[in-house]
PDB file of N, CA and C in Angstrom:
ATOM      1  N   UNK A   1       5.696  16.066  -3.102  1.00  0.00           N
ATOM      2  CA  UNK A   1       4.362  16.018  -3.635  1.00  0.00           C
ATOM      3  C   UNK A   1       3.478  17.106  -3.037  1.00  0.00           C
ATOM      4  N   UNK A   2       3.928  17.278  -1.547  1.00  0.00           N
ATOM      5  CA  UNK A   2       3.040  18.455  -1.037  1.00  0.00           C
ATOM      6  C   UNK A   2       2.977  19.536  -1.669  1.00  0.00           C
ATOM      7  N   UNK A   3       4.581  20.050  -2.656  1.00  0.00           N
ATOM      8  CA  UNK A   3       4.900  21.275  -2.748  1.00  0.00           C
ATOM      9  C   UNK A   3       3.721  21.820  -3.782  1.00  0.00           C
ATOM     10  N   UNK A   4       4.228  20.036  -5.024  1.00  0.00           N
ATOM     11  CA  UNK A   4       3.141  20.292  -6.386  1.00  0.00           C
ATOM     12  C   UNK A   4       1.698  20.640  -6.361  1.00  0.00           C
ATOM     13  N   UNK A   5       1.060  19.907  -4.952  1.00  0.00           N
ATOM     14  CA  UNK A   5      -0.229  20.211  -4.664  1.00  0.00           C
ATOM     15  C   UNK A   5      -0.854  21.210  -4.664  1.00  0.00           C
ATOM     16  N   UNK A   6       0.288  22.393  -3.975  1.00  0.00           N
ATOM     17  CA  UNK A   6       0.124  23.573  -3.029  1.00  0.00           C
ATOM     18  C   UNK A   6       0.368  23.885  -4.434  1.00  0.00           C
ATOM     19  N   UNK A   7       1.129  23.968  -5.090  1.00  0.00           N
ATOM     20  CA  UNK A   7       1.726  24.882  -6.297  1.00  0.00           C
ATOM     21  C   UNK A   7       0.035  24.409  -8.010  1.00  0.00           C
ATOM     22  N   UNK A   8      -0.289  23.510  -8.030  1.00  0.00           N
ATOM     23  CA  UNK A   8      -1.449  23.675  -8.931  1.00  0.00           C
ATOM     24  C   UNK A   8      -2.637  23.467  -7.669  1.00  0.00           C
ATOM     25  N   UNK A   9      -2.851  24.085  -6.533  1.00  0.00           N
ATOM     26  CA  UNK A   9      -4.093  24.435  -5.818  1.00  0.00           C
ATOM     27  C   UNK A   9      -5.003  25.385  -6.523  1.00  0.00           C
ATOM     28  N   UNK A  10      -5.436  25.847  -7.770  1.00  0.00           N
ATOM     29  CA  UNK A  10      -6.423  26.542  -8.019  1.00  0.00           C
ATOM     30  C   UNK A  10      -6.733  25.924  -8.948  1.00  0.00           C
ATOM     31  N   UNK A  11      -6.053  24.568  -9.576  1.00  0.00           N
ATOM     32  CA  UNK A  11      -6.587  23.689 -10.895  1.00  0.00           C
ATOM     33  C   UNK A  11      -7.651  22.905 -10.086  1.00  0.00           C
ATOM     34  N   UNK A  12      -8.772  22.699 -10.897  1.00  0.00           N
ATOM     35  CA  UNK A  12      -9.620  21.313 -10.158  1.00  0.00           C
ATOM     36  C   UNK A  12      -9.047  20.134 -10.875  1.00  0.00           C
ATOM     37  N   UNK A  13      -8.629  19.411  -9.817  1.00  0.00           N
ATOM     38  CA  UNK A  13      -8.021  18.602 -10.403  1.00  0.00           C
ATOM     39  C   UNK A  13      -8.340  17.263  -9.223  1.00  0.00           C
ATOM     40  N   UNK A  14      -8.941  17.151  -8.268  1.00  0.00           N
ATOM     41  CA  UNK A  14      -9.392  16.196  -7.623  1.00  0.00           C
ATOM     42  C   UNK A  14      -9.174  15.092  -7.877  1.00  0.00           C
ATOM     43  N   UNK A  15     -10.101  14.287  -8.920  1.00  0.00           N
ATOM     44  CA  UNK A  15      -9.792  13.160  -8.978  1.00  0.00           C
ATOM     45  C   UNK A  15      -8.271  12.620  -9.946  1.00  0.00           C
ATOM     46  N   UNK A  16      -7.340  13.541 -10.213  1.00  0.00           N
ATOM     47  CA  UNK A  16      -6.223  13.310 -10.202  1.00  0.00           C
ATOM     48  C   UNK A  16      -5.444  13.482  -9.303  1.00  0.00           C
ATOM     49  N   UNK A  17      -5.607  14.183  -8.195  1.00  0.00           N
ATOM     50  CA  UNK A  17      -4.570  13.603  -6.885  1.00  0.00           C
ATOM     51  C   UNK A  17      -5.172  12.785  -6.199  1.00  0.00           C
ATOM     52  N   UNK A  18      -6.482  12.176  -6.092  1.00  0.00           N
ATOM     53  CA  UNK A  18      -6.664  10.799  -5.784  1.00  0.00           C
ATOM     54  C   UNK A  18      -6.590   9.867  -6.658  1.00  0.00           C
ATOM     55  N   UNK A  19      -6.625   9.502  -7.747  1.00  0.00           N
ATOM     56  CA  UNK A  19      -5.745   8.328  -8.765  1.00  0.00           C
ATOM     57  C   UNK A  19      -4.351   8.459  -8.181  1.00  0.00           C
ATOM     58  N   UNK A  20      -3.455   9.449  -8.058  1.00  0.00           N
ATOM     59  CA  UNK A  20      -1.987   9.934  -7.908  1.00  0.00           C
ATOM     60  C   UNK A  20      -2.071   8.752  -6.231  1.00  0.00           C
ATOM     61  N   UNK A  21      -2.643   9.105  -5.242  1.00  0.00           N
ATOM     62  CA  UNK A  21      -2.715   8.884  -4.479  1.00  0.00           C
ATOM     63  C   UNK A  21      -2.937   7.361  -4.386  1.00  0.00           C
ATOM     64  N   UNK A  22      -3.865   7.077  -5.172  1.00  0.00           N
ATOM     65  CA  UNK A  22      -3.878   5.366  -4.662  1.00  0.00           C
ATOM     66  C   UNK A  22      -3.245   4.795  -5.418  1.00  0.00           C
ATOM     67  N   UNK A  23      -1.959   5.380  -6.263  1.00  0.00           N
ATOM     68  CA  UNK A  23      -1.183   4.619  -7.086  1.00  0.00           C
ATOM     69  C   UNK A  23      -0.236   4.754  -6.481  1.00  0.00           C
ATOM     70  N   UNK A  24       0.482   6.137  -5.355  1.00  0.00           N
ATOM     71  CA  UNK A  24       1.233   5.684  -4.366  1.00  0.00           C
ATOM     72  C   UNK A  24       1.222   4.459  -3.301  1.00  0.00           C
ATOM     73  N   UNK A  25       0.055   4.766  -2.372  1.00  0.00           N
ATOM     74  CA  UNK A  25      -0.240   3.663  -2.047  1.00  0.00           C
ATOM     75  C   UNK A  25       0.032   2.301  -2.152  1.00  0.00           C
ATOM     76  N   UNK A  26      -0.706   2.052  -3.480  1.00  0.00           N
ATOM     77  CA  UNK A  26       0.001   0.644  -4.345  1.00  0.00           C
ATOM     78  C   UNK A  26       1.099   0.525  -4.542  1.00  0.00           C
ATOM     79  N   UNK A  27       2.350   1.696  -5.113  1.00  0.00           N
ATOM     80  CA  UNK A  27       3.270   1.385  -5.060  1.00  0.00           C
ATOM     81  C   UNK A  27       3.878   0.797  -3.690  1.00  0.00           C
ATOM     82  N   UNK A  28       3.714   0.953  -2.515  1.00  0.00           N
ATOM     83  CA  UNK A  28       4.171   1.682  -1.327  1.00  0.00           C
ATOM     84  C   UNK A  28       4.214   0.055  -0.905  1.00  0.00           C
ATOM     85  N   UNK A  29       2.568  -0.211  -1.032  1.00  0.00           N
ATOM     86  CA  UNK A  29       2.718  -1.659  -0.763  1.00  0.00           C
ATOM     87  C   UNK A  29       3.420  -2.657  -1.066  1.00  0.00           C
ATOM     88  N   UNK A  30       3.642  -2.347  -2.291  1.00  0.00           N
ATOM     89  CA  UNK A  30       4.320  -3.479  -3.290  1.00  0.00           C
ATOM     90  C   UNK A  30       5.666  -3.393  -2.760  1.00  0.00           C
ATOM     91  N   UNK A  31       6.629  -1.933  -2.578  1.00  0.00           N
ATOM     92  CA  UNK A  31       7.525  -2.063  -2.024  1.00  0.00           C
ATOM     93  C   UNK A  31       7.919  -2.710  -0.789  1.00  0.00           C
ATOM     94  N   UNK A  32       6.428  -2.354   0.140  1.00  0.00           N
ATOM     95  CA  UNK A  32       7.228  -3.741   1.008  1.00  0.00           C
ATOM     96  C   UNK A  32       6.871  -4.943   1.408  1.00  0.00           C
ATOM     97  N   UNK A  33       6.343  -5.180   0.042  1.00  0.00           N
ATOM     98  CA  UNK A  33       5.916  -6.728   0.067  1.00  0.00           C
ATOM     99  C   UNK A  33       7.434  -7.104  -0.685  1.00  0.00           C
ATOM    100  N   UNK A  34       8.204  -5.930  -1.415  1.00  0.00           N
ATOM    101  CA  UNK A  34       9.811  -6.635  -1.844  1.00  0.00           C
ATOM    102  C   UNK A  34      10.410  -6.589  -0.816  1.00  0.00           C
ATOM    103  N   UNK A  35      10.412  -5.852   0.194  1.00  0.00           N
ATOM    104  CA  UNK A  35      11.112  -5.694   1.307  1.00  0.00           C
ATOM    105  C   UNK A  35      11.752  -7.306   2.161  1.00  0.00           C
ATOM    106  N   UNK A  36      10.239  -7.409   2.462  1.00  0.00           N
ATOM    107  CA  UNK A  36       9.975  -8.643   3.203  1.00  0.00           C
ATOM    108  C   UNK A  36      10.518  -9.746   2.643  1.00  0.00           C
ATOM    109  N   UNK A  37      10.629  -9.795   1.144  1.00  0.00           N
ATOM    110  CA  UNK A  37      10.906 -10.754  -0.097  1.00  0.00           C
ATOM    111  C   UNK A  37      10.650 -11.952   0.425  1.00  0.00           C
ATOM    112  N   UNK A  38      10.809 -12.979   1.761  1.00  0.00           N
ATOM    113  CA  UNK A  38      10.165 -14.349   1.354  1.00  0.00           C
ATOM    114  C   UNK A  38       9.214 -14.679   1.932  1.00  0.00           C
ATOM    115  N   UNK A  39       8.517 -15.906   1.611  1.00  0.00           N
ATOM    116  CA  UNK A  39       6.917 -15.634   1.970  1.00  0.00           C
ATOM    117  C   UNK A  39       6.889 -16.034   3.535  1.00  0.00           C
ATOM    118  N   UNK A  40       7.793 -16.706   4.215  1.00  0.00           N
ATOM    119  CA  UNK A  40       7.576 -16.623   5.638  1.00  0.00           C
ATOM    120  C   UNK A  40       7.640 -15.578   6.667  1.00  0.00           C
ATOM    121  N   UNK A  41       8.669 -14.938   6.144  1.00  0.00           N
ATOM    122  CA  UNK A  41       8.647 -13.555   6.117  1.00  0.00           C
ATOM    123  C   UNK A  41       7.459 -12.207   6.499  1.00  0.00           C
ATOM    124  N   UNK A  42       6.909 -12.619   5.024  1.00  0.00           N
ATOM    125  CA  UNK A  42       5.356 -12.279   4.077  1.00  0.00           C
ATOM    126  C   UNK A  42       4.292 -12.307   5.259  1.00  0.00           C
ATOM    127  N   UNK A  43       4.107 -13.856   5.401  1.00  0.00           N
ATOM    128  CA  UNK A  43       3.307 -14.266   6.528  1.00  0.00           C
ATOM    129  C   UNK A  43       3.356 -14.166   7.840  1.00  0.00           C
ATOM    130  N   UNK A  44       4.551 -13.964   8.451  1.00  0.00           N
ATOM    131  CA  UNK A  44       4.922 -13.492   9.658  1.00  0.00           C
ATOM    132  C   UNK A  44       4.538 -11.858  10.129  1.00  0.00           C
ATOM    133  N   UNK A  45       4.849 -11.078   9.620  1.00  0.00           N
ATOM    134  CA  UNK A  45       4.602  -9.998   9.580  1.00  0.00           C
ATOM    135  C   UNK A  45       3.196  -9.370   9.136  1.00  0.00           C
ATOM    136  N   UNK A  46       2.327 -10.103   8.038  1.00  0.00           N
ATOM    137  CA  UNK A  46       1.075  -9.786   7.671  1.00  0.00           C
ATOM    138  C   UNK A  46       0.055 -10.234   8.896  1.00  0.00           C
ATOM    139  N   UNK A  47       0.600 -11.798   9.297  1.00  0.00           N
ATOM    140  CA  UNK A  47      -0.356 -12.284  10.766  1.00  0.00           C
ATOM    141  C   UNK A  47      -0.270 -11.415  12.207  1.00  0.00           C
ATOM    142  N   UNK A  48       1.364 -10.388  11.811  1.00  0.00           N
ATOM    143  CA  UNK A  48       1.393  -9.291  13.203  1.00  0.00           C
ATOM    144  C   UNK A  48       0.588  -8.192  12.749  1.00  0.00           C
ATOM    145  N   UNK A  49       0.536  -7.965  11.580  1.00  0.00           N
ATOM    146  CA  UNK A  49      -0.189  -6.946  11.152  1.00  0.00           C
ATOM    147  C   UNK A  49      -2.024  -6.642  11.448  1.00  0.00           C
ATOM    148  N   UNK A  50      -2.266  -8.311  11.986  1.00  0.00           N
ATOM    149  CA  UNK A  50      -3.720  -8.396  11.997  1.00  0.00           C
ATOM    150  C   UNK A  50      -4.546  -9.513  10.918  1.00  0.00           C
ATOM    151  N   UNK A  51      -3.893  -9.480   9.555  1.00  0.00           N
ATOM    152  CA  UNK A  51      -4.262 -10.784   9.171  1.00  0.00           C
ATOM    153  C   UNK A  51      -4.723 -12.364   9.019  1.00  0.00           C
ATOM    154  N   UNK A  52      -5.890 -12.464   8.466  1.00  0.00           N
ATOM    155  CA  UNK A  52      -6.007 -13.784   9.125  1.00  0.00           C
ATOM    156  C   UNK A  52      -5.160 -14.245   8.345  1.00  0.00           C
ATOM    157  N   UNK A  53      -5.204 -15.915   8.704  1.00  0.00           N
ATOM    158  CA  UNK A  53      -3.703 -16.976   8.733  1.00  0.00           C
ATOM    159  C   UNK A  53      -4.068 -17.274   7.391  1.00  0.00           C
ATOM    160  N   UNK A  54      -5.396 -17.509   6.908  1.00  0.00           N
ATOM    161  CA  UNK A  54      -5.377 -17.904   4.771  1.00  0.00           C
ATOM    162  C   UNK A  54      -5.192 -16.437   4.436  1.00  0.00           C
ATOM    163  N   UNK A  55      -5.424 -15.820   4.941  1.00  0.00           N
ATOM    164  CA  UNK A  55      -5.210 -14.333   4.061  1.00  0.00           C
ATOM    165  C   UNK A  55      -3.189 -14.081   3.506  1.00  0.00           C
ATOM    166  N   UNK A  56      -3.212 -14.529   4.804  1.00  0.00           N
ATOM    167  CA  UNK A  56      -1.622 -13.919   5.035  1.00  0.00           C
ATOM    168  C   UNK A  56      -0.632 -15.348   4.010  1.00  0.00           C
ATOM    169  N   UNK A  57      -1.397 -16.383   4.101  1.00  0.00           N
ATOM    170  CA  UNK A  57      -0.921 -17.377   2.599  1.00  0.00           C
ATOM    171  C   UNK A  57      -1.237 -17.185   1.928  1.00  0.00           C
ATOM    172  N   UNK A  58      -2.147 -17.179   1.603  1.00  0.00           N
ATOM    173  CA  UNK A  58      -2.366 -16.555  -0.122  1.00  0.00           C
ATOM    174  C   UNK A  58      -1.686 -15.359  -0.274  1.00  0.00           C
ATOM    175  N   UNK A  59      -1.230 -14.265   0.412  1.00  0.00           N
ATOM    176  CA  UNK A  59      -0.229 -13.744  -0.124  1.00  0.00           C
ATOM    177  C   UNK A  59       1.207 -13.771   0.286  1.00  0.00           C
ATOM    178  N   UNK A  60       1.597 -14.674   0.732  1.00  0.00           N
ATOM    179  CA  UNK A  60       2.794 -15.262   1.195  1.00  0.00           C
ATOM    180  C   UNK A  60       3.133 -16.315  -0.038  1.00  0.00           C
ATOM    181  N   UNK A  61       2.273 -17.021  -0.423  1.00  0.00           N
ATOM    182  CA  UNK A  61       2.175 -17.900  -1.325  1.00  0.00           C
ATOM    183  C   UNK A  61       2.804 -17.378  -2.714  1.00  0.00           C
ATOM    184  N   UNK A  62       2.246 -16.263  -3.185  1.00  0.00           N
ATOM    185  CA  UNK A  62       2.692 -15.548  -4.460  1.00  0.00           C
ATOM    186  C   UNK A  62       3.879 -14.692  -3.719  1.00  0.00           C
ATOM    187  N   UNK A  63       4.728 -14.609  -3.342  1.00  0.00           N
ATOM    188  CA  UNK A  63       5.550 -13.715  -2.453  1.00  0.00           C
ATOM    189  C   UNK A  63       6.435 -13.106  -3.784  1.00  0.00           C
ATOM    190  N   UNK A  64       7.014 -13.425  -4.633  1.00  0.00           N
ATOM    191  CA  UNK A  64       7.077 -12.785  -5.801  1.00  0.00           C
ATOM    192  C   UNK A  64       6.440 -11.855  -6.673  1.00  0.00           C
ATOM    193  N   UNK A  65       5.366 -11.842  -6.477  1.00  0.00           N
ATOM    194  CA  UNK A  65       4.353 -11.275  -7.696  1.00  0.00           C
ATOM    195  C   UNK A  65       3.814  -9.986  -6.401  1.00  0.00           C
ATOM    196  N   UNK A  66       4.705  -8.584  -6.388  1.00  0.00           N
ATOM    197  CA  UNK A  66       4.717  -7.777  -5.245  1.00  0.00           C
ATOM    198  C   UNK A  66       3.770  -7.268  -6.150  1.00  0.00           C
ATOM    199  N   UNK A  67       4.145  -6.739  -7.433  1.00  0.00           N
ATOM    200  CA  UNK A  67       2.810  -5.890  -7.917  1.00  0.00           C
ATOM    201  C   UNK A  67       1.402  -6.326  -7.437  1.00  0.00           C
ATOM    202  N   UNK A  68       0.952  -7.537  -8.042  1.00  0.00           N
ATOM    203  CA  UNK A  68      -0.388  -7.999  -8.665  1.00  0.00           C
ATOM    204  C   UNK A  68      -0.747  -8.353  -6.832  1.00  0.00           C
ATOM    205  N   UNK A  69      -0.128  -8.949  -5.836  1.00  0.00           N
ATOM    206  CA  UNK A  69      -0.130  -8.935  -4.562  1.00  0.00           C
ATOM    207  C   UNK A  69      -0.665  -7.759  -3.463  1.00  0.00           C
ATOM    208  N   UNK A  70       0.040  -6.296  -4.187  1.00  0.00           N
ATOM    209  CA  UNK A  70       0.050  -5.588  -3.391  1.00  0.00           C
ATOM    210  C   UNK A  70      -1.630  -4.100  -3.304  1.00  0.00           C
ATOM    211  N   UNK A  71      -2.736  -4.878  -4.762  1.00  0.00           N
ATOM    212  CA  UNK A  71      -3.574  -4.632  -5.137  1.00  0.00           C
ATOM    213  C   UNK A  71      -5.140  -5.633  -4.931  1.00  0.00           C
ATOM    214  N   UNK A  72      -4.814  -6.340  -4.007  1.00  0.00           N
ATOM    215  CA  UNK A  72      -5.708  -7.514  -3.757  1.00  0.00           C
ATOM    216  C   UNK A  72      -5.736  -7.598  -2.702  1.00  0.00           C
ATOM    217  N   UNK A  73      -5.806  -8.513  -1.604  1.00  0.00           N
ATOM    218  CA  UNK A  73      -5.915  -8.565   0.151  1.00  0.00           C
ATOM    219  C   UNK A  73      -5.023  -7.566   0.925  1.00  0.00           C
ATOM    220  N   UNK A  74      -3.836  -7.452   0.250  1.00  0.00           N
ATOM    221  CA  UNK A  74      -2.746  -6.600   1.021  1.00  0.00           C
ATOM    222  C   UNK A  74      -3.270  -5.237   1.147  1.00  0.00           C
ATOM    223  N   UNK A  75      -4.609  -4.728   0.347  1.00  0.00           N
ATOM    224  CA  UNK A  75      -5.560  -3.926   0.072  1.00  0.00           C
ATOM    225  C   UNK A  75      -5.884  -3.218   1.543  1.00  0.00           C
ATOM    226  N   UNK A  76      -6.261  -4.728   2.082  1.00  0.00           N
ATOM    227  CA  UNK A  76      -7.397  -3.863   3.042  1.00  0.00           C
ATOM    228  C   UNK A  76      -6.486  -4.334   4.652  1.00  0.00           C
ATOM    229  N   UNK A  77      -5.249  -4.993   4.268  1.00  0.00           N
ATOM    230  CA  UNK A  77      -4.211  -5.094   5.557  1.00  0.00           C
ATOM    231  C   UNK A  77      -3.160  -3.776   5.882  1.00  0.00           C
ATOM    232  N   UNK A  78      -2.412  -3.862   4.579  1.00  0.00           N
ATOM    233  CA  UNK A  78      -2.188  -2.423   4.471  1.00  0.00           C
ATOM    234  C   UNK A  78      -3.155  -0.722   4.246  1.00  0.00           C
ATOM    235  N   UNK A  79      -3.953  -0.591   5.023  1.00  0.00           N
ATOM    236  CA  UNK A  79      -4.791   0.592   4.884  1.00  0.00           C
ATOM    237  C   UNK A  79      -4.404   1.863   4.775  1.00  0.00           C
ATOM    238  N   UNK A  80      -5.277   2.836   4.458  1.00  0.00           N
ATOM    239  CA  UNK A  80      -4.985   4.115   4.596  1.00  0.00           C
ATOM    240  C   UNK A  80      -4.596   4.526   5.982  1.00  0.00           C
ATOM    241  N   UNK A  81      -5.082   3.758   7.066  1.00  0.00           N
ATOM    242  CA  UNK A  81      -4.860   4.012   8.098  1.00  0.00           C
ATOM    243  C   UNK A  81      -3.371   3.433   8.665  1.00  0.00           C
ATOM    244  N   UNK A  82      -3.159   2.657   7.725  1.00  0.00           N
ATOM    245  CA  UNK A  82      -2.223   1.769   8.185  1.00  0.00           C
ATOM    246  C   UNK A  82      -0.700   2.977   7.633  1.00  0.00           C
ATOM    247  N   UNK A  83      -0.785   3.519   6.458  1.00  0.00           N
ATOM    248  CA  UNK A  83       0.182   4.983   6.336  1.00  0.00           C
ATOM    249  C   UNK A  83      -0.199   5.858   7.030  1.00  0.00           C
ATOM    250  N   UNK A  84      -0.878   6.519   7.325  1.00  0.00           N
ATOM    251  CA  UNK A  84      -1.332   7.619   8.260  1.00  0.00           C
ATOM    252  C   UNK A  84      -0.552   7.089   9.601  1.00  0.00           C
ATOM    253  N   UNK A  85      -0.623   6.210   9.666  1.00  0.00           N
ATOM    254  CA  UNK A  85       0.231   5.785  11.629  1.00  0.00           C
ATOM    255  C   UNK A  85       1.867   5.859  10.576  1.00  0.00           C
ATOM    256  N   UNK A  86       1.972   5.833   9.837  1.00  0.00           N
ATOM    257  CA  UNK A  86       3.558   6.130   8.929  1.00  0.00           C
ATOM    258  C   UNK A  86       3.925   7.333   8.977  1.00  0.00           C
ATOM    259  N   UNK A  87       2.968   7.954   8.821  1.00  0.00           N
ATOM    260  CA  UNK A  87       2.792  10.040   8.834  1.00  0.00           C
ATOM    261  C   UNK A  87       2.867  10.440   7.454  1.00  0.00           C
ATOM    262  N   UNK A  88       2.740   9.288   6.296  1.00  0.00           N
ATOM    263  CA  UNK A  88       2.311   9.549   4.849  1.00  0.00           C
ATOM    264  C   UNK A  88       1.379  10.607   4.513  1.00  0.00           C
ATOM    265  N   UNK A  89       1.422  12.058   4.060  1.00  0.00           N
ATOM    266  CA  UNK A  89       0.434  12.677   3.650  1.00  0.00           C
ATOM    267  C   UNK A  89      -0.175  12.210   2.515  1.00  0.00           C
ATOM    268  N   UNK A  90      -1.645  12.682   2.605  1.00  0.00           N
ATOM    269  CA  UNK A  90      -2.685  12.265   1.445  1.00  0.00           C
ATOM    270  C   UNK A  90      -2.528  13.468   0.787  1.00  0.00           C
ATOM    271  N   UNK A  91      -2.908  13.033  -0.489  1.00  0.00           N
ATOM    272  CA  UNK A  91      -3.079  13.745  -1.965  1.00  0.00           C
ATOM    273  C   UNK A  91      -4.142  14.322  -1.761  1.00  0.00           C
ATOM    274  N   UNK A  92      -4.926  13.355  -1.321  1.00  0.00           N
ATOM    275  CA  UNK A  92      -6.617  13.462  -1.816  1.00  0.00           C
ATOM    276  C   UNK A  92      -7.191  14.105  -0.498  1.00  0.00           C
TER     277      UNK A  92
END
């Protein structure tokens, strides 16, 4: 993704590598909310993550539904900051 960036750098194109960007993101999450796949799992790891204990059920609870999950509380557990300590480069 870096390369494409570097390679259309004279298009303005801004707010398409940040859409691009927080749809990685989302994906990113969702993947490892499949990772984890069951919700004790889910909850174990979201409460090490910093989560409070209803946060981390309610999405432990839907532990299936990684999409619609990984766009709602997992939002603000999984952060930008939280890839950046990954070494994920930003788009945006």
């Amino acid at each position: 993704m870096q390369g494409w960036k570097a390679y259309f750098r004279l298009a303005q194109t801004p707010k398409v590598w940040r859409k691009l960007d927080e749809w990685m993101r989302h994906r990113l999450r969702a993947i490892q909310l499949k990772h984890w796949r069951r919700g004790p799992t889910i909850y174990r790891e979201l409460r090490g993550l910093g989560a409070s204990s209803q946060t981390a059920r309610q999405v432990a609870a839907n532990s299936r539904r990684w999409w619609r999950n990984s766009d709602g509380a997992l939002k603000w557990i999984l952060d930008i900051a939280y890839f950046d300590r990954l070494g994920l480069p930003r788009l945006a």
